[in-house]
Protein backbone atom coordinates (compact mmCIF):
# COMPACT_ATOMS: atom_id res chain seq x y z
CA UNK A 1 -30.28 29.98 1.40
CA UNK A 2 -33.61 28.44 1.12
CA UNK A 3 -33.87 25.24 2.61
CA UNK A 4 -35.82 22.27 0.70
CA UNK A 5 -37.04 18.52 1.85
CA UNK A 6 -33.27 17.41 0.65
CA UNK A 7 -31.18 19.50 2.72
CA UNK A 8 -33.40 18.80 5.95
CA UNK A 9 -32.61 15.05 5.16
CA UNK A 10 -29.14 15.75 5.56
CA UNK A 11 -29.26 18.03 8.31
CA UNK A 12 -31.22 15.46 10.59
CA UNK A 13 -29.11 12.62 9.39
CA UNK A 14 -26.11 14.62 9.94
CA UNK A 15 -27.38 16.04 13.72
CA UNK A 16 -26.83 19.77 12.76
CA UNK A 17 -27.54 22.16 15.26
CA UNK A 18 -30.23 24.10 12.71
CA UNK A 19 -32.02 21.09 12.04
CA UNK A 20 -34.90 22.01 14.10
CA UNK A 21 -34.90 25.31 12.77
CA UNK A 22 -34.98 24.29 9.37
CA UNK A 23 -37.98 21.67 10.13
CA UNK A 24 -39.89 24.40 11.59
CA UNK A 25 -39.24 27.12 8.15
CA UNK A 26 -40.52 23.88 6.16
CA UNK A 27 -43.33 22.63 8.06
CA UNK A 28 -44.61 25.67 9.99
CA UNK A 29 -48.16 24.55 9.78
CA UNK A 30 -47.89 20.86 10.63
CA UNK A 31 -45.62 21.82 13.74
CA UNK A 32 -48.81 24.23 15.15
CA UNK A 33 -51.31 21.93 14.50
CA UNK A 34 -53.85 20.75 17.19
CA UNK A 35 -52.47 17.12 16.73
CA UNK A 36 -50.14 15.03 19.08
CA UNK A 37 -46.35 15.49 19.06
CA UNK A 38 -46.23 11.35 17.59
CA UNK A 39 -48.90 12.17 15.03
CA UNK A 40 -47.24 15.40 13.72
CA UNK A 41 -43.63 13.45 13.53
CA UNK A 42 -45.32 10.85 11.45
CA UNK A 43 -47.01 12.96 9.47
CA UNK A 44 -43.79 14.90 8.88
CA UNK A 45 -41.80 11.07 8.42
CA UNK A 46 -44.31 10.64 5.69
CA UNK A 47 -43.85 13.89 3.76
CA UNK A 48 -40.09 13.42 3.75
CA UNK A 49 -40.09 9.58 2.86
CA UNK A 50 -38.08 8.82 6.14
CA UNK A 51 -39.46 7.17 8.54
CA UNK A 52 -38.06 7.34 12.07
CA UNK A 53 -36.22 10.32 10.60
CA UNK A 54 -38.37 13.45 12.70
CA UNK A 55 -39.25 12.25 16.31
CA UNK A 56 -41.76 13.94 18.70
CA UNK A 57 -39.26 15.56 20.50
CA UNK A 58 -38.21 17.11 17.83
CA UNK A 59 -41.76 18.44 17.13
CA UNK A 60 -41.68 19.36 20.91
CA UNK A 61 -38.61 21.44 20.66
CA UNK A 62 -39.25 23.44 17.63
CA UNK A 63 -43.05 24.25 19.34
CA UNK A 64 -41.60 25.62 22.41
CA UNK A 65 -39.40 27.79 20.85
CA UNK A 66 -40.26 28.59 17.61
CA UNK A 67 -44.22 29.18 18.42
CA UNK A 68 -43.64 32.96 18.47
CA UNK A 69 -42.03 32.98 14.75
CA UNK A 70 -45.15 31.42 13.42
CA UNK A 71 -44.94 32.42 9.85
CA UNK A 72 -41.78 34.83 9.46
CA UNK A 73 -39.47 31.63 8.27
CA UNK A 74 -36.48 32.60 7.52
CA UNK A 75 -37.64 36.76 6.33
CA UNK A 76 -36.59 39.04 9.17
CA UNK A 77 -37.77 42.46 9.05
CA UNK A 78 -35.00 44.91 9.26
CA UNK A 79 -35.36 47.85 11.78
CA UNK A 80 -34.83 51.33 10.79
CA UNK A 81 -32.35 52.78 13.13
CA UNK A 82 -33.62 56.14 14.89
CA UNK A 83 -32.61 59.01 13.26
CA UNK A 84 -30.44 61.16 15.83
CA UNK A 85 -30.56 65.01 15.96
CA UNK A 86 -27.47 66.68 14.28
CA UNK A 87 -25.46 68.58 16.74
CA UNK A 88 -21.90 70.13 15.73
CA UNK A 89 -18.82 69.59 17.70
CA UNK A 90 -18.62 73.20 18.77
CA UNK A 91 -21.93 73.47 19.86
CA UNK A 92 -22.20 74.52 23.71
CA UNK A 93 -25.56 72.01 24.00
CA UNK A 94 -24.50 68.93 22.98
CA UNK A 95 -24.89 66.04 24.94
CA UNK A 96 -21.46 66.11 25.47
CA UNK A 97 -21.02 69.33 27.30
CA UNK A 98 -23.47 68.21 29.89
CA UNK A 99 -20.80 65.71 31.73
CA UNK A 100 -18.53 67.37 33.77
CA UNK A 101 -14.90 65.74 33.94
CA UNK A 102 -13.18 65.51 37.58
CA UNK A 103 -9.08 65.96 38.05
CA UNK A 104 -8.53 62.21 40.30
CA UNK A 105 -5.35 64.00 41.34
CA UNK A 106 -8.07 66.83 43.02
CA UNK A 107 -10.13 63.88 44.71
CA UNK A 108 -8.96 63.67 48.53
CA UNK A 109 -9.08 60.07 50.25
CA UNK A 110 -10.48 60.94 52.91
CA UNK A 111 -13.60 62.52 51.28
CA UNK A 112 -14.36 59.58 50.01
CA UNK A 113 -13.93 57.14 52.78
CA UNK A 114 -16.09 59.16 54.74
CA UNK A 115 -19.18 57.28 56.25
CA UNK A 116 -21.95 58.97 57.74
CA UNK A 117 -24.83 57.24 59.69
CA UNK A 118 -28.03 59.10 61.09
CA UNK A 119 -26.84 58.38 64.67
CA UNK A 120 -23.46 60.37 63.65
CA UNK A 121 -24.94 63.67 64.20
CA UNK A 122 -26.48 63.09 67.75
CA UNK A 123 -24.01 63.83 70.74
């Protein structure tokens, strides 16, 4: 859904969660410039026709953690997944056959509760 100047109106009047998020996708450039937090909320205030509306934390917020996205907006590449190599179930070199499976009834206690320090050995 593409979000316009009306439906980030709402979304700040309404205190939605992707309100920042949605001023950032709008006004990408204005958020990065080289101005002050106060002078980039105005600016923004002005655009929208609500003043008081966008406050400099707001512009704070979305330049902490949306500087990375830059320009993406709301287009996220997809990633190819890696293709895997085909191996058949019968196959004695699958990555399967290489994990060896233990009986638990064949593990002895003791064996396992075994410690062994280097000063063990020495009588």
């Amino acid at each position: 859904m593409l979000i316009d100047e009306k439906l980030l109106i709402e979304l700040f009047e309404q205190k939605d969660r992707k309100r920042r998020e949605a001023l950032f996708e709008l006004f990408p450039d204005e958020l990065l410039a080289r101005l002050t937090r106060a002078r980039i909320a105005d600016l923004i205030n002005a655009k929208l026709a609500r003043p008081g509306l966008v406050t400099a934390d707001d512009v704070r917020y979305c330049r902490f953690y949306f500087k990375d996205k830059k320009h993406l907006g709301a287009i996220r590449p997809v990633e190819k997944p890696k293709p895997r190599p085909d191996h058949s179930a019968g196959s004695g070199d699958s990555p399967l056959s290489t994990f060896k499976v233990t009986d638990p009834d064949g593990i002895k206690l003791e064996d396992q509760f075994t410690f062994k320090s280097k000063h063990s050995n020495k009588q």
